[in-house]
PDB file of N, CA and C in Angstrom:
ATOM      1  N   UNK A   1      -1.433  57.388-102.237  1.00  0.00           N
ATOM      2  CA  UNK A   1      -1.391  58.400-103.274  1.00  0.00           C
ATOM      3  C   UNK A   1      -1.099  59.740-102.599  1.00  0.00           C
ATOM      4  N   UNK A   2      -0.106  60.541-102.911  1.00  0.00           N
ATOM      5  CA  UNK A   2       0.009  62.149-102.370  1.00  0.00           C
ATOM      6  C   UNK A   2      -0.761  62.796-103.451  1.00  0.00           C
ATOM      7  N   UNK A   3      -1.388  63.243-102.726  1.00  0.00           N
ATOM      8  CA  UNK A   3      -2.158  64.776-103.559  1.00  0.00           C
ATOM      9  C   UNK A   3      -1.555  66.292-103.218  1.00  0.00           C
ATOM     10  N   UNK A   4      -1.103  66.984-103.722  1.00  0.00           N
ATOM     11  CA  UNK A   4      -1.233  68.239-103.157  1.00  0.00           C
ATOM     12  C   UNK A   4      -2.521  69.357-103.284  1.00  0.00           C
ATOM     13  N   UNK A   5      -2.744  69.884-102.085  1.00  0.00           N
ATOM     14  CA  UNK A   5      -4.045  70.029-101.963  1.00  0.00           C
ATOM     15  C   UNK A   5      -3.661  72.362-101.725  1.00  0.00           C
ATOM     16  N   UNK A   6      -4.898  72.781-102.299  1.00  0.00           N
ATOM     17  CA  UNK A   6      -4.823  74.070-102.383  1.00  0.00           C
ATOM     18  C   UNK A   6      -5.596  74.757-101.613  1.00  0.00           C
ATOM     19  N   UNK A   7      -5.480  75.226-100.452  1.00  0.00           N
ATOM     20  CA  UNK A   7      -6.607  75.886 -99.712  1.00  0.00           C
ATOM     21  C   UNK A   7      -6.491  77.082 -99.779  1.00  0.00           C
ATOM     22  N   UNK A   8      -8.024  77.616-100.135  1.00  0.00           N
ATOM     23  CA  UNK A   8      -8.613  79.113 -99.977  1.00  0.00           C
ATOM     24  C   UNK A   8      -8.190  80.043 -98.542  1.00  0.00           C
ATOM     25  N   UNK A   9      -8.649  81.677 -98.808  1.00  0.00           N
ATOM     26  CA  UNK A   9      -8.283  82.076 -97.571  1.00  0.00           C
ATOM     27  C   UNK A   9      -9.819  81.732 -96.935  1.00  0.00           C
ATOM     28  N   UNK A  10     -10.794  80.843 -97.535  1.00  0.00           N
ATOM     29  CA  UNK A  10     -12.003  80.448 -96.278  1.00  0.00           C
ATOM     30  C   UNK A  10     -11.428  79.352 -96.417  1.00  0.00           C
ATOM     31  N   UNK A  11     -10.696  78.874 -96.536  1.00  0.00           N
ATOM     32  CA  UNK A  11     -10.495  76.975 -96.075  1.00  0.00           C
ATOM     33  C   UNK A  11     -11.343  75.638 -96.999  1.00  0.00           C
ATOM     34  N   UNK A  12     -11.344  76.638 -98.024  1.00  0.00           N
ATOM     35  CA  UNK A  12     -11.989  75.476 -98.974  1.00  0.00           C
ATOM     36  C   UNK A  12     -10.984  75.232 -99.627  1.00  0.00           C
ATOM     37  N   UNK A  13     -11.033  73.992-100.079  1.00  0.00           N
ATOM     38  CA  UNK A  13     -10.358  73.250-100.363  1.00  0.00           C
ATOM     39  C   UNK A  13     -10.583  73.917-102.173  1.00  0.00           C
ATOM     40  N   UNK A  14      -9.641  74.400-102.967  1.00  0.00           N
ATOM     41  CA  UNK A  14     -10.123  74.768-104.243  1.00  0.00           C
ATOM     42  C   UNK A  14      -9.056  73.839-105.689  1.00  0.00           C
ATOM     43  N   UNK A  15      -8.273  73.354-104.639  1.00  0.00           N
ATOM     44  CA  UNK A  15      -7.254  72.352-105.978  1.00  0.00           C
ATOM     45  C   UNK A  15      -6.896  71.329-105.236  1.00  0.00           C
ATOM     46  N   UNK A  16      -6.718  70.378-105.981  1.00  0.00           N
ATOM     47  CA  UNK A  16      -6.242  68.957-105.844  1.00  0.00           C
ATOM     48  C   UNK A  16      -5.504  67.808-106.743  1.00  0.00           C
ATOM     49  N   UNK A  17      -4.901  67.683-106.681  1.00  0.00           N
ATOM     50  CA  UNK A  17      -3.983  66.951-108.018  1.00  0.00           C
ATOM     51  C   UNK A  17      -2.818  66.019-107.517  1.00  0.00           C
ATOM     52  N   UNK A  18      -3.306  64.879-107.702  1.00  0.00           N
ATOM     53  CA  UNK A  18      -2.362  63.976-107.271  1.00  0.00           C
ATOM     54  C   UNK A  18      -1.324  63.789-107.922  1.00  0.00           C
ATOM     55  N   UNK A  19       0.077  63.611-107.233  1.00  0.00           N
ATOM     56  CA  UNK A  19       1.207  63.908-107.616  1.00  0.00           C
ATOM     57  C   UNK A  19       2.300  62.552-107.514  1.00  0.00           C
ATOM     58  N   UNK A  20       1.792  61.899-106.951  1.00  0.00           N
ATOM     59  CA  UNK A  20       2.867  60.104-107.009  1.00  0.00           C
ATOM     60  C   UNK A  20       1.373  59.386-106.396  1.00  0.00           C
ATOM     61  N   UNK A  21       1.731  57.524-106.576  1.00  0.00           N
ATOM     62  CA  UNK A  21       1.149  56.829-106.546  1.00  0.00           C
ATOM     63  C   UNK A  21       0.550  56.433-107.546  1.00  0.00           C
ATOM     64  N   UNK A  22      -0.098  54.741-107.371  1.00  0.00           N
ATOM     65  CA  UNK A  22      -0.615  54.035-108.834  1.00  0.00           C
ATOM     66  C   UNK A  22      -1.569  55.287-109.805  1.00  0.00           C
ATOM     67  N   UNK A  23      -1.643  55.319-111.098  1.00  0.00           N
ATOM     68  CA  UNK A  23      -2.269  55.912-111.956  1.00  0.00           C
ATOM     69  C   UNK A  23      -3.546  55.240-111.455  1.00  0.00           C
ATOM     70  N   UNK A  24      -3.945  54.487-111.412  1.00  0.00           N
ATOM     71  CA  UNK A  24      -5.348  53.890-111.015  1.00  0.00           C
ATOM     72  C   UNK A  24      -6.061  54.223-109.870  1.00  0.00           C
ATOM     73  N   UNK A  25      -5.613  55.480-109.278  1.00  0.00           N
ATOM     74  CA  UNK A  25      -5.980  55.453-107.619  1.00  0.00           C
ATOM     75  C   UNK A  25      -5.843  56.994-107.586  1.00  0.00           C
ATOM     76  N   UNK A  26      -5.464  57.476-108.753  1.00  0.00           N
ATOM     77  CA  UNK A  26      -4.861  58.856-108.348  1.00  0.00           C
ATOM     78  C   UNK A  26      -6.467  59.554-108.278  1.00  0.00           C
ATOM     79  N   UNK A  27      -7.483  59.652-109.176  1.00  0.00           N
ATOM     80  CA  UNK A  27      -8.539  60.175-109.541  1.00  0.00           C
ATOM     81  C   UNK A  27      -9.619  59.799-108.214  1.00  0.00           C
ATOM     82  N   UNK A  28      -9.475  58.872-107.513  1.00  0.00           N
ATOM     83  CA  UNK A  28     -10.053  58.625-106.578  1.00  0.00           C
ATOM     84  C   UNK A  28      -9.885  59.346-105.178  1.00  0.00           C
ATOM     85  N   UNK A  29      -8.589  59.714-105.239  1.00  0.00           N
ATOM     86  CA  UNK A  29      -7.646  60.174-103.973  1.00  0.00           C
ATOM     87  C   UNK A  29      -8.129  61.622-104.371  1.00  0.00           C
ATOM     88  N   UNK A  30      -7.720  62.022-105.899  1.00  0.00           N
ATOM     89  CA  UNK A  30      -8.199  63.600-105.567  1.00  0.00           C
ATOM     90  C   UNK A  30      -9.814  63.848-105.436  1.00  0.00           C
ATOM     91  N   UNK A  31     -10.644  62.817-105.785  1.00  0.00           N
ATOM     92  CA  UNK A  31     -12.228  63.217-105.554  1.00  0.00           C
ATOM     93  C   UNK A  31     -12.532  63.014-104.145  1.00  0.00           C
ATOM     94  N   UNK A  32     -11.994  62.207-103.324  1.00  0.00           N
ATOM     95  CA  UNK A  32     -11.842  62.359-101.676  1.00  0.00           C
ATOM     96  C   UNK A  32     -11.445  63.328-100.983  1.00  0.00           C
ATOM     97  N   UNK A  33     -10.298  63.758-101.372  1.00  0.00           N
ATOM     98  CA  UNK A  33      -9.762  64.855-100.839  1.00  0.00           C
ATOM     99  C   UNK A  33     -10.439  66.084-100.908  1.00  0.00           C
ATOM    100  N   UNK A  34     -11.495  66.472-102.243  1.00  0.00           N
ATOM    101  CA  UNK A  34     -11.892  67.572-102.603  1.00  0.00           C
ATOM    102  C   UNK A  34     -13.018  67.965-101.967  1.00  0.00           C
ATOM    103  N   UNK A  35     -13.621  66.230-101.392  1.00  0.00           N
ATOM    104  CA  UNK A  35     -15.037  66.209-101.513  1.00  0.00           C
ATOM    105  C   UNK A  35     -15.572  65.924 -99.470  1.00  0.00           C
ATOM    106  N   UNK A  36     -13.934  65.591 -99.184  1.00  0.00           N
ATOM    107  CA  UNK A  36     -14.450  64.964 -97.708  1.00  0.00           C
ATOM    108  C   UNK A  36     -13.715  66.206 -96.616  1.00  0.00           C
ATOM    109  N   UNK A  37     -13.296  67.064 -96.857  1.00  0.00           N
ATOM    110  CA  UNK A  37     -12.893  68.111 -96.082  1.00  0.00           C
ATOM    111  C   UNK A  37     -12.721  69.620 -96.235  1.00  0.00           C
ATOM    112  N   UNK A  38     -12.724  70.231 -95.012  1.00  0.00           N
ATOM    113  CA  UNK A  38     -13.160  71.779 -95.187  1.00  0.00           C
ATOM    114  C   UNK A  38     -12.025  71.938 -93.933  1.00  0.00           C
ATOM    115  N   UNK A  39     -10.653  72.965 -94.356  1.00  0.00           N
ATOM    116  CA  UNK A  39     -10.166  73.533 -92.860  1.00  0.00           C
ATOM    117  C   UNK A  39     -10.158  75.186 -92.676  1.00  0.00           C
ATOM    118  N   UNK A  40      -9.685  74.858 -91.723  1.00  0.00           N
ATOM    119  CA  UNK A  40      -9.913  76.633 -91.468  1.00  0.00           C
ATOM    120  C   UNK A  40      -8.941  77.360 -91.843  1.00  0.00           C
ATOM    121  N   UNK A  41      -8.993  78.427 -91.913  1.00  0.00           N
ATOM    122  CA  UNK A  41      -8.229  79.338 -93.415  1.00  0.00           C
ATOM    123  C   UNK A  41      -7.008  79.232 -92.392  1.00  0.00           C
ATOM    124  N   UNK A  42      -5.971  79.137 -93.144  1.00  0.00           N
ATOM    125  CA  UNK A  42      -4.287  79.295 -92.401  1.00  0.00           C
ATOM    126  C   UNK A  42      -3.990  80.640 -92.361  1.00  0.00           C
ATOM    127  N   UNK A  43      -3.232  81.153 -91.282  1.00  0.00           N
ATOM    128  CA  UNK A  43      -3.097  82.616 -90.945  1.00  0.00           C
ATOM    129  C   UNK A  43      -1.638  83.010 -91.463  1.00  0.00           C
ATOM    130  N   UNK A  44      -1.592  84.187 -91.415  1.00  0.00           N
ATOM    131  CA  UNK A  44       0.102  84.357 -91.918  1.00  0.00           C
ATOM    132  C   UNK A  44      -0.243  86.251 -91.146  1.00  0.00           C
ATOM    133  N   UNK A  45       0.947  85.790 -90.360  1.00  0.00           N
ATOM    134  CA  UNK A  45       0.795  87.428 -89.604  1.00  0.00           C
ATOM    135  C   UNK A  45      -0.853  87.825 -89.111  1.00  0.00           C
ATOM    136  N   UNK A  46      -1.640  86.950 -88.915  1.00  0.00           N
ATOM    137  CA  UNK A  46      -2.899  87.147 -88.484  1.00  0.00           C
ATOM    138  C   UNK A  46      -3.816  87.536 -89.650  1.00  0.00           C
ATOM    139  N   UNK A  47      -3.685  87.318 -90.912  1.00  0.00           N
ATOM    140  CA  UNK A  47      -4.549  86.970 -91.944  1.00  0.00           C
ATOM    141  C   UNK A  47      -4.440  85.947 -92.946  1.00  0.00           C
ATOM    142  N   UNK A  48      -5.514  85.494 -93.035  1.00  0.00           N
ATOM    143  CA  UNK A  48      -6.164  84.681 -94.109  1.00  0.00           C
ATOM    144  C   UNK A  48      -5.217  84.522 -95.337  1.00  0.00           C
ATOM    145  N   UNK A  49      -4.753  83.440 -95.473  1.00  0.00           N
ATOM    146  CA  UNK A  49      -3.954  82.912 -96.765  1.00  0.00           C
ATOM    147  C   UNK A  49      -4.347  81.893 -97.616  1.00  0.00           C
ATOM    148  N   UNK A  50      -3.797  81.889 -98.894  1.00  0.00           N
ATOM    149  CA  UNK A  50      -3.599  80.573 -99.698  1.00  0.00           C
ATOM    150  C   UNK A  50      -2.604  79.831 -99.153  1.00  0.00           C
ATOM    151  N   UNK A  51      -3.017  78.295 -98.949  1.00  0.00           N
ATOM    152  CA  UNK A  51      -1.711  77.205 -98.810  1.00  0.00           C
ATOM    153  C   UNK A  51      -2.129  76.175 -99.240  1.00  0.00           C
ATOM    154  N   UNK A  52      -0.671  75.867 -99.310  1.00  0.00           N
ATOM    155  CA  UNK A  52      -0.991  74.492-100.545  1.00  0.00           C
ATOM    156  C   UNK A  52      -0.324  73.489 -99.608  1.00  0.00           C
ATOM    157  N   UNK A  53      -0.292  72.228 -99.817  1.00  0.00           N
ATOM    158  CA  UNK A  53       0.549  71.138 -99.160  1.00  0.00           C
ATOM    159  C   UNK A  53       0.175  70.232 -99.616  1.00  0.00           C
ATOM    160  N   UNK A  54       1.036  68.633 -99.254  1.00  0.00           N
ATOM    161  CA  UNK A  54       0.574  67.568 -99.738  1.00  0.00           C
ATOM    162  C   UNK A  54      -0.218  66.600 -98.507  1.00  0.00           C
ATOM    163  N   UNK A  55      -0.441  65.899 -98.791  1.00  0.00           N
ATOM    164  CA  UNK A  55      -1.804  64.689 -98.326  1.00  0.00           C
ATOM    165  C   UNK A  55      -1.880  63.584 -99.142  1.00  0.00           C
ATOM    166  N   UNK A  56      -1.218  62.316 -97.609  1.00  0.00           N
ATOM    167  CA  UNK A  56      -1.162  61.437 -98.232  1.00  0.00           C
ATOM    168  C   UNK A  56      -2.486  60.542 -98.133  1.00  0.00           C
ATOM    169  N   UNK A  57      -3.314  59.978 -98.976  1.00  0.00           N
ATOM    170  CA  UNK A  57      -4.039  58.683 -98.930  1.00  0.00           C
ATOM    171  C   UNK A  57      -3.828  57.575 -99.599  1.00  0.00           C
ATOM    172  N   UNK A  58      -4.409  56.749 -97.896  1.00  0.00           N
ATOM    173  CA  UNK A  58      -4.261  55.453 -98.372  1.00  0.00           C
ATOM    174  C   UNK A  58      -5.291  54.634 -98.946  1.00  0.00           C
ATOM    175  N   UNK A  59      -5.460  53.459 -99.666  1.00  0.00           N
ATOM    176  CA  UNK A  59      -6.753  52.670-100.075  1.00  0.00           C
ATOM    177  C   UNK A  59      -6.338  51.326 -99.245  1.00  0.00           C
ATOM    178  N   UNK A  60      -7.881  50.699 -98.958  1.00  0.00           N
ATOM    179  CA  UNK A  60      -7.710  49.592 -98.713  1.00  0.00           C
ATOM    180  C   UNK A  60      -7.965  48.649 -99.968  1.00  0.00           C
ATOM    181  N   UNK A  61      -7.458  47.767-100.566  1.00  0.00           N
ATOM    182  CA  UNK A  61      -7.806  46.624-101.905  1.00  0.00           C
ATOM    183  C   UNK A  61      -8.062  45.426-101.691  1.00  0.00           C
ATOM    184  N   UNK A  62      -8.681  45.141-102.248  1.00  0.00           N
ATOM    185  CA  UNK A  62      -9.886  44.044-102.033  1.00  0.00           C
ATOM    186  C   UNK A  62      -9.526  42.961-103.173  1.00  0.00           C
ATOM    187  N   UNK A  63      -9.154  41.451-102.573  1.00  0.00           N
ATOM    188  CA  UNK A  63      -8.205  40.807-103.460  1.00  0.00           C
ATOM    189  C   UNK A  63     -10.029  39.769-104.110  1.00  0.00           C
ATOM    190  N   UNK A  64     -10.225  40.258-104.023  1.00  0.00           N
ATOM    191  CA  UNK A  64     -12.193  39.044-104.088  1.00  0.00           C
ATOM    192  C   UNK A  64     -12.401  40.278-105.572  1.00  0.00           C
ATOM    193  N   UNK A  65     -12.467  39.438-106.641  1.00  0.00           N
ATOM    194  CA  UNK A  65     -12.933  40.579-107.826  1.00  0.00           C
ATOM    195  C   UNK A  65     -14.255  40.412-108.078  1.00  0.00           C
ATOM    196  N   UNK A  66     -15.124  40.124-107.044  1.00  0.00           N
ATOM    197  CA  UNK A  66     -16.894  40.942-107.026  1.00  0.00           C
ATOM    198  C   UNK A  66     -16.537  41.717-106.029  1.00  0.00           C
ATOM    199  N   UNK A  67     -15.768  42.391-105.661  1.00  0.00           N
ATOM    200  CA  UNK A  67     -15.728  43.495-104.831  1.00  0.00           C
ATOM    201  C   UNK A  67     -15.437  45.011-105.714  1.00  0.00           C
ATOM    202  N   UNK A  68     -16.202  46.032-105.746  1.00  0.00           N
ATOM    203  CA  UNK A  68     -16.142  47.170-106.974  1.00  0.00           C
ATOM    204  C   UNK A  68     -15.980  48.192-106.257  1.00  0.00           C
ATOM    205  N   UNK A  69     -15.761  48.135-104.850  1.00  0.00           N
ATOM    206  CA  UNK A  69     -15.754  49.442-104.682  1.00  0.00           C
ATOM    207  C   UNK A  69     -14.143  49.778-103.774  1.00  0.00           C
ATOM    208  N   UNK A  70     -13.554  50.877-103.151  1.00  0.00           N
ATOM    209  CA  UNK A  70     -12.492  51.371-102.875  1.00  0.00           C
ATOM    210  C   UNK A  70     -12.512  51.649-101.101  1.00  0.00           C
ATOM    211  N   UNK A  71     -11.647  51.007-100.579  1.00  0.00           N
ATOM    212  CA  UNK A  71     -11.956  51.720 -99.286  1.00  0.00           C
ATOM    213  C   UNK A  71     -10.802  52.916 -98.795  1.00  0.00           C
ATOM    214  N   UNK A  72     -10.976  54.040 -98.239  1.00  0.00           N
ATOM    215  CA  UNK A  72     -10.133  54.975 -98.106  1.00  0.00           C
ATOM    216  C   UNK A  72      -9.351  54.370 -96.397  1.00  0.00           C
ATOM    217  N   UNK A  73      -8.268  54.242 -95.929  1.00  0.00           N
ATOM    218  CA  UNK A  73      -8.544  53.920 -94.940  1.00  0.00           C
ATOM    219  C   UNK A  73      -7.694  54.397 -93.778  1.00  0.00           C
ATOM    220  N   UNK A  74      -6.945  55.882 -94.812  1.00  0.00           N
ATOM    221  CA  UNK A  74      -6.048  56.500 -93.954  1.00  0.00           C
ATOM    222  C   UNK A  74      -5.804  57.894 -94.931  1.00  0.00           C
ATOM    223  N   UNK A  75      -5.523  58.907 -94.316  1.00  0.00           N
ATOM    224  CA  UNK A  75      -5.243  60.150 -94.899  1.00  0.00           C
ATOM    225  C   UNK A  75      -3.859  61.075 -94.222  1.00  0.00           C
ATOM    226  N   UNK A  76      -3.072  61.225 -93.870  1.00  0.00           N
ATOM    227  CA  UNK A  76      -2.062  61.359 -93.319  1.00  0.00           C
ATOM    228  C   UNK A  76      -1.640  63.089 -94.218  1.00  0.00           C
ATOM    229  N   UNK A  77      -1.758  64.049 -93.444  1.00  0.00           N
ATOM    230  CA  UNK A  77      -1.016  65.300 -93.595  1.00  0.00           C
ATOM    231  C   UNK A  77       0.742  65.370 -92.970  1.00  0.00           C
ATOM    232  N   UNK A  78       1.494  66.147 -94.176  1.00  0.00           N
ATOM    233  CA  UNK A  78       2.424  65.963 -94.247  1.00  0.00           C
ATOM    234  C   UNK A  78       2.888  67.218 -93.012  1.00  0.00           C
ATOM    235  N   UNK A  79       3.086  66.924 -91.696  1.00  0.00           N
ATOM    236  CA  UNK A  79       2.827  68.107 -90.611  1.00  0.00           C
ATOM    237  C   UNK A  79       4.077  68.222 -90.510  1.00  0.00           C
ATOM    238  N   UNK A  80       5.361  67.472 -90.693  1.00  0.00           N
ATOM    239  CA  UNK A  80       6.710  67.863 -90.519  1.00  0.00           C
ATOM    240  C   UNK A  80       7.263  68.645 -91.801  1.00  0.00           C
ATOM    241  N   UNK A  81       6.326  68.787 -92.889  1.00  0.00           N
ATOM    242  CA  UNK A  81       7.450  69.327 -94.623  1.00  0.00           C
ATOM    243  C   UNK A  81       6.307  70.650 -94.303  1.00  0.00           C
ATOM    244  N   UNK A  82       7.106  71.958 -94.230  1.00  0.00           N
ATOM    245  CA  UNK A  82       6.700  72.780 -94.629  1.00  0.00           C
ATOM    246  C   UNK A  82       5.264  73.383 -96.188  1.00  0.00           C
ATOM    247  N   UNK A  83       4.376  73.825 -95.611  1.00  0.00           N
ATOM    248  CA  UNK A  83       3.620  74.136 -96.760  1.00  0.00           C
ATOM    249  C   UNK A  83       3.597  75.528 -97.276  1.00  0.00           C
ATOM    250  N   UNK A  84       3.330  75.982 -98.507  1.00  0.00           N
ATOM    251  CA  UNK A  84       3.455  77.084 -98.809  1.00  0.00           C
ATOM    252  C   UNK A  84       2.174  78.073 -98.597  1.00  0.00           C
ATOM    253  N   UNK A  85       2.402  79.121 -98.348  1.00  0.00           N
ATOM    254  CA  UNK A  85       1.325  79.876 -98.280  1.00  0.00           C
ATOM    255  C   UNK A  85       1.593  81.296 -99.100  1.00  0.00           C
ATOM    256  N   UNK A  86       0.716  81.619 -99.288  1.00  0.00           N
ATOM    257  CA  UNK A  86       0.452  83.037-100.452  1.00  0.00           C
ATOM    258  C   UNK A  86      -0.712  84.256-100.085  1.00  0.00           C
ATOM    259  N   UNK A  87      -0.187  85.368-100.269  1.00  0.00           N
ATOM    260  CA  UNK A  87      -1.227  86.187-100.261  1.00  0.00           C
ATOM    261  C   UNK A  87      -2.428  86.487-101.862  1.00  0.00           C
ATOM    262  N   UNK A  88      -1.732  85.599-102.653  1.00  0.00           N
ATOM    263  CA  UNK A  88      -2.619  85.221-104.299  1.00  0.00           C
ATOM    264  C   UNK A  88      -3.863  84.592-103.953  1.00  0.00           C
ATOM    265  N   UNK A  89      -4.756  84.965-104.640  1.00  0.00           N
ATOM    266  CA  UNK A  89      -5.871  84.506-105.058  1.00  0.00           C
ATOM    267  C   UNK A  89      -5.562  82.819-105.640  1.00  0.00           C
ATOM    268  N   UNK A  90      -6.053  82.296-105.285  1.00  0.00           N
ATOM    269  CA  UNK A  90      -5.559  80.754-106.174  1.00  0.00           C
ATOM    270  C   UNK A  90      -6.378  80.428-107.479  1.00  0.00           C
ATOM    271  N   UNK A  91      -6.002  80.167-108.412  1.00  0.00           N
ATOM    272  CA  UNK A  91      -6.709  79.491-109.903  1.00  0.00           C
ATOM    273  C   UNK A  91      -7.351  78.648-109.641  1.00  0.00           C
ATOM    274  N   UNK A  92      -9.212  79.278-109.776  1.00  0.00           N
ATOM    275  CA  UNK A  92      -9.780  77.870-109.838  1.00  0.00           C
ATOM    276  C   UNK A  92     -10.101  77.605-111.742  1.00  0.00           C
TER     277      UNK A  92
END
């Protein structure tokens, strides 16, 4: 699932919204993403910015149906596609 993900100028993570991958996986990918990381604020000319980018996760699936739960089992930042950054306040 790609999410694109919105970071604060403290590095919180403040948006998340998955953008391709199964409909069934998307809501999972963005409550991981929101919930399992914190980075440090991205600089632009030596201050603190908004940036956004995408982030891919993966699930592991479990073919046994008494199995209920999701395994995350890879997260992959998109380090070669440019991300955007802003001196805006971001919409929470």
């Amino acid at each position: 699932v790609v999410v694109m993900v919105t970071v604060d100028r403290k590095g919180k993570i403040c948006e998340a919204k998955a953008k391709a991958g199964p409909t069934e996986l998307r809501d999972a990918a963005e409550k991981v993403v929101k919930t399992s990381w914190r980075y440090r604020p991205f600089l632009l000319d030596g201050k603190p910015v908004v940036a956004q980018f995408p982030v891919t996760v993966n699930f592991l699936l479990s073919a046994d149906k008494d199995v209920k739960t999701l395994e995350v089992t890879e997260v992959f930042h998109f380090n070669s596609s440019p991300f955007q950054v802003s001196s805006e306040t971001p919409r929470t």
